[in-house]
N, C-alpha and C. Protein backbone atom coordinates (compact mmCIF):
# COMPACT_ATOMS: atom_id res chain seq x y z
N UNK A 1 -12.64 0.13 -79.90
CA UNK A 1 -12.46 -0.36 -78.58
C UNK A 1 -11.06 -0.99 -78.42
N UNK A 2 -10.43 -1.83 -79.55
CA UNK A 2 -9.44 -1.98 -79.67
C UNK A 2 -8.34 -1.27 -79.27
N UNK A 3 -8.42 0.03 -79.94
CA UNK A 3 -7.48 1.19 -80.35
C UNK A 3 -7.82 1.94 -78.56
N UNK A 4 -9.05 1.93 -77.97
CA UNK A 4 -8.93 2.28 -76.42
C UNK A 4 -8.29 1.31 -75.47
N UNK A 5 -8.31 -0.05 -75.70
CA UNK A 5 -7.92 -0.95 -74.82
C UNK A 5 -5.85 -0.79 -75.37
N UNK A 6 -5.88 -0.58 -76.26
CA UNK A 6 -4.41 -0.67 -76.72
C UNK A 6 -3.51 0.82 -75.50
N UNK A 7 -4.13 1.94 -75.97
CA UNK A 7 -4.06 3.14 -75.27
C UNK A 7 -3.86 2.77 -73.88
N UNK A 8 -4.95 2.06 -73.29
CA UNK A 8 -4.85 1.58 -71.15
C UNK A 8 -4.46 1.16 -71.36
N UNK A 9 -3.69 0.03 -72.13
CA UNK A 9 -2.42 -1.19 -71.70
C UNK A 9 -1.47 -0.07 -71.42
N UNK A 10 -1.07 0.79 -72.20
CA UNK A 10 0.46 1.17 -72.11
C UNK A 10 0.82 2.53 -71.26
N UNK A 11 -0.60 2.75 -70.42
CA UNK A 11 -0.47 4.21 -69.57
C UNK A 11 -0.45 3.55 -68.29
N UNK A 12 0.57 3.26 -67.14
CA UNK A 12 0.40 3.46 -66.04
C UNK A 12 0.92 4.86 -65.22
N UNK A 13 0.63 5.80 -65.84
CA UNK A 13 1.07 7.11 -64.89
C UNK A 13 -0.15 7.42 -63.69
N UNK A 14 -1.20 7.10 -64.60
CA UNK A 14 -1.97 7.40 -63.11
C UNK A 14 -1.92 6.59 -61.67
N UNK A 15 -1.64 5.05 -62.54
CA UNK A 15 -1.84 4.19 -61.53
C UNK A 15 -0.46 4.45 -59.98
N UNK A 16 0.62 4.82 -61.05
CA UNK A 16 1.80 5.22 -60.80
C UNK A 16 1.39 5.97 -59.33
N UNK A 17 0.91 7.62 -59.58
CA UNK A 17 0.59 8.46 -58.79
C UNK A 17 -0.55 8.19 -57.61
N UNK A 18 -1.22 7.15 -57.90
CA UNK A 18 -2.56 6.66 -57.12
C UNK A 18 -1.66 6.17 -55.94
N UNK A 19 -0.72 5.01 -56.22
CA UNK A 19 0.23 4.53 -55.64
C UNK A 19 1.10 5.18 -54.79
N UNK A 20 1.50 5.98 -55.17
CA UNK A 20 2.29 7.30 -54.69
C UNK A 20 2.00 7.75 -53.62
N UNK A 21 0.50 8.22 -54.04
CA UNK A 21 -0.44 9.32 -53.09
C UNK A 21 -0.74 8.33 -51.72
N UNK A 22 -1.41 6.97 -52.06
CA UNK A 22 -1.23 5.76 -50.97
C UNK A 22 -0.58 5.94 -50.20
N UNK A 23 0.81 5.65 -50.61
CA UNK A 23 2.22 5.44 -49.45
C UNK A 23 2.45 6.29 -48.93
N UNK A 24 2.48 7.61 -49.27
CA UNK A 24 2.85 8.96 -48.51
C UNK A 24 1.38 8.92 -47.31
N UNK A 25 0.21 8.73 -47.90
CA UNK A 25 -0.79 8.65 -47.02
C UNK A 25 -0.48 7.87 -45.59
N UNK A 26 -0.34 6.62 -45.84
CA UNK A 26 -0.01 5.54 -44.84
C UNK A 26 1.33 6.14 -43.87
N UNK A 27 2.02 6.20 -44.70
CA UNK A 27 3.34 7.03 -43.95
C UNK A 27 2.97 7.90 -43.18
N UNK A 28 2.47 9.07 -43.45
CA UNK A 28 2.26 10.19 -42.95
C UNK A 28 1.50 9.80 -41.59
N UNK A 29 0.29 8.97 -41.70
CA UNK A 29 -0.56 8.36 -40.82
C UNK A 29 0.20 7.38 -40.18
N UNK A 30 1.17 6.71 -40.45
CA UNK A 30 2.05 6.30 -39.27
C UNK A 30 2.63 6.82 -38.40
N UNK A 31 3.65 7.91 -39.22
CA UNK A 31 4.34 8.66 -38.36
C UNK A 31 3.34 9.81 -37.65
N UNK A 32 2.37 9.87 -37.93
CA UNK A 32 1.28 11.08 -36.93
C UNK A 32 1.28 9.79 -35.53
N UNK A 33 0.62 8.76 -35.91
CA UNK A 33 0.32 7.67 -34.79
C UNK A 33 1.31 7.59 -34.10
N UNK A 34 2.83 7.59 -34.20
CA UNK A 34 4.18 6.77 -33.53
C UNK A 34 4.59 7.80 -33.11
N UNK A 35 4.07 9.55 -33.39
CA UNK A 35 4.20 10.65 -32.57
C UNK A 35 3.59 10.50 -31.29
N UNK A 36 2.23 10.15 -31.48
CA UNK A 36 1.20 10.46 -30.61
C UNK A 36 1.80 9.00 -29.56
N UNK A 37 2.11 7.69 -29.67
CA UNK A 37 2.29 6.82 -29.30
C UNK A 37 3.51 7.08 -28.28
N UNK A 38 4.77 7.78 -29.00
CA UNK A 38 5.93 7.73 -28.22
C UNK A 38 5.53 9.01 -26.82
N UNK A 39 4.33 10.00 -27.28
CA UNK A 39 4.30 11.16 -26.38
C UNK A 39 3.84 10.31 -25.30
N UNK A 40 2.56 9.54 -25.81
CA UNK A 40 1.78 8.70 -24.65
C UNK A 40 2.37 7.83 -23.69
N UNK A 41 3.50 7.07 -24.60
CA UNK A 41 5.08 6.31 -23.75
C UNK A 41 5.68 7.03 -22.50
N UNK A 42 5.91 8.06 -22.82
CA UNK A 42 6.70 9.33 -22.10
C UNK A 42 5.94 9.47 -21.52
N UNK A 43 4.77 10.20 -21.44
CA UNK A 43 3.78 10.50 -20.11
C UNK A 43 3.98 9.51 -19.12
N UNK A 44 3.17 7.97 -19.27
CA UNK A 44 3.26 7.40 -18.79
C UNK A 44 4.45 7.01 -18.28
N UNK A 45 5.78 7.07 -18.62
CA UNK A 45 6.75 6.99 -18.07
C UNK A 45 7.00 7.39 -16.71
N UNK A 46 6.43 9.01 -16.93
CA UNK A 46 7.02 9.77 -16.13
C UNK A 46 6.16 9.73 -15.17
N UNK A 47 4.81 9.34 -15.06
CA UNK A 47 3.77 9.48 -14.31
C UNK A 47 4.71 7.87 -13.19
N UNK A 48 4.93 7.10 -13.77
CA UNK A 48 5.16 5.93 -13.38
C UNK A 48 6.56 5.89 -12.54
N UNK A 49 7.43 7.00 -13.04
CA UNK A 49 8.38 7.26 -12.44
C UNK A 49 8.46 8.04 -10.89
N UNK A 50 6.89 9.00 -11.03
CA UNK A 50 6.77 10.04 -10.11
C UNK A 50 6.47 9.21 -8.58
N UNK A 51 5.50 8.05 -8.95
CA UNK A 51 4.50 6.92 -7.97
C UNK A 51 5.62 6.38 -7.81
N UNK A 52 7.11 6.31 -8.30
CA UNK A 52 7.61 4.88 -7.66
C UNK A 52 8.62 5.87 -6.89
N UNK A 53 8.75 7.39 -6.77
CA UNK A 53 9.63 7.82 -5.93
C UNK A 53 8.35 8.18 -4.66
N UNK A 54 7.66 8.39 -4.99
CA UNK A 54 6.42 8.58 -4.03
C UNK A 54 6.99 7.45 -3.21
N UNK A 55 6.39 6.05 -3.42
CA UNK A 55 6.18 4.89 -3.03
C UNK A 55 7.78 4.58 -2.14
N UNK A 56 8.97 4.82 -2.74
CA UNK A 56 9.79 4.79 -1.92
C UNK A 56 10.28 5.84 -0.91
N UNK A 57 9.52 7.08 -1.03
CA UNK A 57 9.74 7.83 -0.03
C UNK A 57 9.22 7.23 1.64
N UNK A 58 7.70 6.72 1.36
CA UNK A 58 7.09 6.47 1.93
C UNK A 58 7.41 4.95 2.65
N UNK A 59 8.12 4.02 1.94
CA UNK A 59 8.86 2.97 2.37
C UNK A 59 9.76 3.48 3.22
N UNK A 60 10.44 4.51 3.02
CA UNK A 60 11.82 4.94 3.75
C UNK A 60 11.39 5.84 5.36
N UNK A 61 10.42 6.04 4.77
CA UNK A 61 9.52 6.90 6.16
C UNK A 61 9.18 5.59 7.02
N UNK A 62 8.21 4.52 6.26
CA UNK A 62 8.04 3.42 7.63
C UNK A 62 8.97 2.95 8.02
N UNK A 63 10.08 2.68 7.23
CA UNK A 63 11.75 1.90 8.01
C UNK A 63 11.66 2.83 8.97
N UNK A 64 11.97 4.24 8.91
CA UNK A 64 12.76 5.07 10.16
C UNK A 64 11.74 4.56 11.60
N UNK A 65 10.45 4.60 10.93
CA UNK A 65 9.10 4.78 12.30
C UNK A 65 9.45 3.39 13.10
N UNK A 66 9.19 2.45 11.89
CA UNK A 66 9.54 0.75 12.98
C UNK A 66 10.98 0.55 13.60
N UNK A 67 11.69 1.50 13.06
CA UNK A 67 13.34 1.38 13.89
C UNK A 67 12.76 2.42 15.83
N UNK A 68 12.36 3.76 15.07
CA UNK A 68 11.96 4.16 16.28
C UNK A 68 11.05 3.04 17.39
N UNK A 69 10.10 2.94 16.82
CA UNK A 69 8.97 1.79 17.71
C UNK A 69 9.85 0.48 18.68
N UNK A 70 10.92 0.09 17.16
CA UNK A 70 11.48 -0.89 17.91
C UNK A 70 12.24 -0.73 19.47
N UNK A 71 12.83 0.73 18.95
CA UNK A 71 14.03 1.03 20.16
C UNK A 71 12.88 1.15 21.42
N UNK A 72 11.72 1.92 20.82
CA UNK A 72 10.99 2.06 22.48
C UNK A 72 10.40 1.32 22.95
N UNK A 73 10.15 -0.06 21.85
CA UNK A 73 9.57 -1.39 23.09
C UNK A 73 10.68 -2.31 23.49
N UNK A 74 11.74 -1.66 22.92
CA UNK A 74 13.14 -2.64 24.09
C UNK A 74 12.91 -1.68 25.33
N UNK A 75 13.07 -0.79 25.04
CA UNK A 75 12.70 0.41 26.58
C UNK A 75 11.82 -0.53 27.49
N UNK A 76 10.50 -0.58 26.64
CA UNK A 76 9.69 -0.57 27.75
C UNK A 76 9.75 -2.48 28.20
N UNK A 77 10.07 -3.34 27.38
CA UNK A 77 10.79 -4.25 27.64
C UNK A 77 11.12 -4.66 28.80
N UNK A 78 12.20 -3.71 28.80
CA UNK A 78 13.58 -3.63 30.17
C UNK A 78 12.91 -3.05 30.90
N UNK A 79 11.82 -1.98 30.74
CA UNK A 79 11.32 -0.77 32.28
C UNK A 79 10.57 -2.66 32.80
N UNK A 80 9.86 -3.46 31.74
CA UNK A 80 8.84 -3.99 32.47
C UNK A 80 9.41 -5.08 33.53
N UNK A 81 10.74 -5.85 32.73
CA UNK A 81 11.60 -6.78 33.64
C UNK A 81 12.27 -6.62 34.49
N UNK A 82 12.44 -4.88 34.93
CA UNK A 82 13.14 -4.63 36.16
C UNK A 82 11.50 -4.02 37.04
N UNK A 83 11.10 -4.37 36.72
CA UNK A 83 9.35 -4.11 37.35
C UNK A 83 10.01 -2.88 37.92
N UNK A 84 9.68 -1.77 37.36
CA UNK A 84 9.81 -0.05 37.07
C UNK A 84 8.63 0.31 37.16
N UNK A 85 7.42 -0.23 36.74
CA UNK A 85 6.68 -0.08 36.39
C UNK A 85 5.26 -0.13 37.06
N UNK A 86 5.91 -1.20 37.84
CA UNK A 86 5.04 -1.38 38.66
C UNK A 86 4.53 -0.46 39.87
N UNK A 87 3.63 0.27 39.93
CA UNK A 87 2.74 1.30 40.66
C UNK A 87 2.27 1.46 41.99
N UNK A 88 1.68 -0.35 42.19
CA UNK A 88 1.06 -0.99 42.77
C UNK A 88 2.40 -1.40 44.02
N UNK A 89 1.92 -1.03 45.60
CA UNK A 89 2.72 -1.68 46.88
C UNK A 89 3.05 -2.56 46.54
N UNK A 90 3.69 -3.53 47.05
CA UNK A 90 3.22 -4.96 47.33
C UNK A 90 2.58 -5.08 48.37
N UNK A 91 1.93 -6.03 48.30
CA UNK A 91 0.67 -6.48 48.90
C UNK A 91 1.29 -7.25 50.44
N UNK A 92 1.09 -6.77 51.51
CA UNK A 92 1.29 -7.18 53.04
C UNK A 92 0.18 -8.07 53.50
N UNK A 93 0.76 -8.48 54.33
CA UNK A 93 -0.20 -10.06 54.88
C UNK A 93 -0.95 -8.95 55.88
N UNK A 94 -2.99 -9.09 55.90
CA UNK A 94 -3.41 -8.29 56.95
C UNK A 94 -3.93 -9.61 58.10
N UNK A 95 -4.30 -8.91 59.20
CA UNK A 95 -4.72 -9.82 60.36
C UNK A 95 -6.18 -9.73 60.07
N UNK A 96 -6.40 -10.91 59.71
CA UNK A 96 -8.18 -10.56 59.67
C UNK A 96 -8.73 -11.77 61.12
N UNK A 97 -9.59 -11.51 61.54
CA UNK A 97 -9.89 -12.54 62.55
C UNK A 97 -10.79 -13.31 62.00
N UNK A 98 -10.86 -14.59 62.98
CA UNK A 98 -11.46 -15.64 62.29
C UNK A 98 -11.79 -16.15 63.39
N UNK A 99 -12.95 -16.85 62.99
CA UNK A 99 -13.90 -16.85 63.44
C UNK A 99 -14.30 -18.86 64.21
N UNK A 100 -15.20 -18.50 65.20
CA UNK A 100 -15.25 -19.71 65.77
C UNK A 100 -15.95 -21.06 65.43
N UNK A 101 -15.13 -21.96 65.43
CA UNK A 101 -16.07 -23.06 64.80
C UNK A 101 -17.32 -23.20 64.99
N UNK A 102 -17.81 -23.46 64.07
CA UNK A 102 -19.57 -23.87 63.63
C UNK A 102 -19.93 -24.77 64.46
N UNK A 103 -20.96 -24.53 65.45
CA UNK A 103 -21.21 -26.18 66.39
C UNK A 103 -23.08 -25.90 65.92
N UNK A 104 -23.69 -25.88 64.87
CA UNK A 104 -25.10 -25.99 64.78
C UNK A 104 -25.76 -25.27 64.40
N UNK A 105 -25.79 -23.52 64.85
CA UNK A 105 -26.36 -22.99 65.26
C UNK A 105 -25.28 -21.46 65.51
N UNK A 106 -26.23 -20.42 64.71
CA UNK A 106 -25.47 -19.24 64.96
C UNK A 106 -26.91 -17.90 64.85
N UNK A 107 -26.24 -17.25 65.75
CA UNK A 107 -27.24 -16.24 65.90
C UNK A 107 -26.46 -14.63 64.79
N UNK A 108 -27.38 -14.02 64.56
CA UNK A 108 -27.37 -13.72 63.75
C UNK A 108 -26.38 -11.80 63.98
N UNK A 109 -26.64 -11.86 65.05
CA UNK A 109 -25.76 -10.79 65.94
C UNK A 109 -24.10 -11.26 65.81
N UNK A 110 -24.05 -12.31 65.87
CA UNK A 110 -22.37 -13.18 66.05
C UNK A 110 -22.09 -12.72 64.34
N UNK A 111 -22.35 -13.09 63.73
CA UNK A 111 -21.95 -12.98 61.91
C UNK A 111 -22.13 -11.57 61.64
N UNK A 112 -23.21 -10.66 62.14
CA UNK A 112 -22.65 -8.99 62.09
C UNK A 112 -21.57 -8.34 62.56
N UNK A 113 -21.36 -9.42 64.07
CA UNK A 113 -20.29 -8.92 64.99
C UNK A 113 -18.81 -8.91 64.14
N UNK A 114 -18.89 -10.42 63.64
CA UNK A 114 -17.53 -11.12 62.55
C UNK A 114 -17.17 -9.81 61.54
N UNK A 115 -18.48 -10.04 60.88
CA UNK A 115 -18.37 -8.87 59.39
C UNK A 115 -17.77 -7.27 60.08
C-alpha cells in the first residue's frame, strides 16, 4: 500500500488533463453563451431602433396636423370676430299691439281677439 500510495503522490497527469478538459469545457460554454447573448443584444437593438423611428415618424406627422389645425382655427377665429359667420338677419323691432288695461274683468272673446 505503501509502494501504491508512493506511485499517486508522484502522478499528476491525469489530474493535469481532468483540469484541462474543465477549462476548455467552461470556455467553450462561455463563448457558446456570449454568442447567443451578443445575437440577442443585436436583435433587440434593432427591434428598438425600428419603434423609435416608428415613434418619431409619427411625432413628426402630429407636429405637421397641429400646425395645420392651428392655422385653421386662427381662420375661423377671425371669420368669427368679423361675424362672417353669422347666418342669422338681425333681428328688427316688430309692432305687436298691446293691449288694454285690466279694469276686473275680461271676456274671453277680447284675449282671442289680442292672440
Amino acid at each position: 500500500m505503501k509502494e501504491t500510495l508512493e506511485l499517486g503522490e508522484g502522478r499528476t497527469d491525469g489530474f493535469d488533463s481532468i483540469e484541462e478538459q474543465l477549462r476548455d469545457f467552461v470556455l467553450d460554454s462561455f463563448s457558446a453563451n456570449a454568442e447567443k447573448m451578443n445575437e440577442l443584444v443585436n436583435s433587440t437593438t434593432k427591434k428598438l431602433a425600428e419603434r423609435d423611428e416608428n415613434l418619431e415618424d409619427m411625432v413628426l406627422a402630429m407636429k405637421k396636423e397641429i400646425e395645420e389645425l392651428k392655422g385653421e382655427l386662427t381662420i375661423y377665429k377671425a371669420t368669427l370676430s368679423n361675424g362672417m359667420l353669422s347666418s342669422r338677419p338681425k333681428q328688427q323691432a316688430m309692432d305687436v299691439p298691446k293691449s288694454e288695461k285690466f279694469k276686473g274683468a275680461r271676456s274671453a272673446r277680447d284675449v282671442d281677439n289680442f292672440l
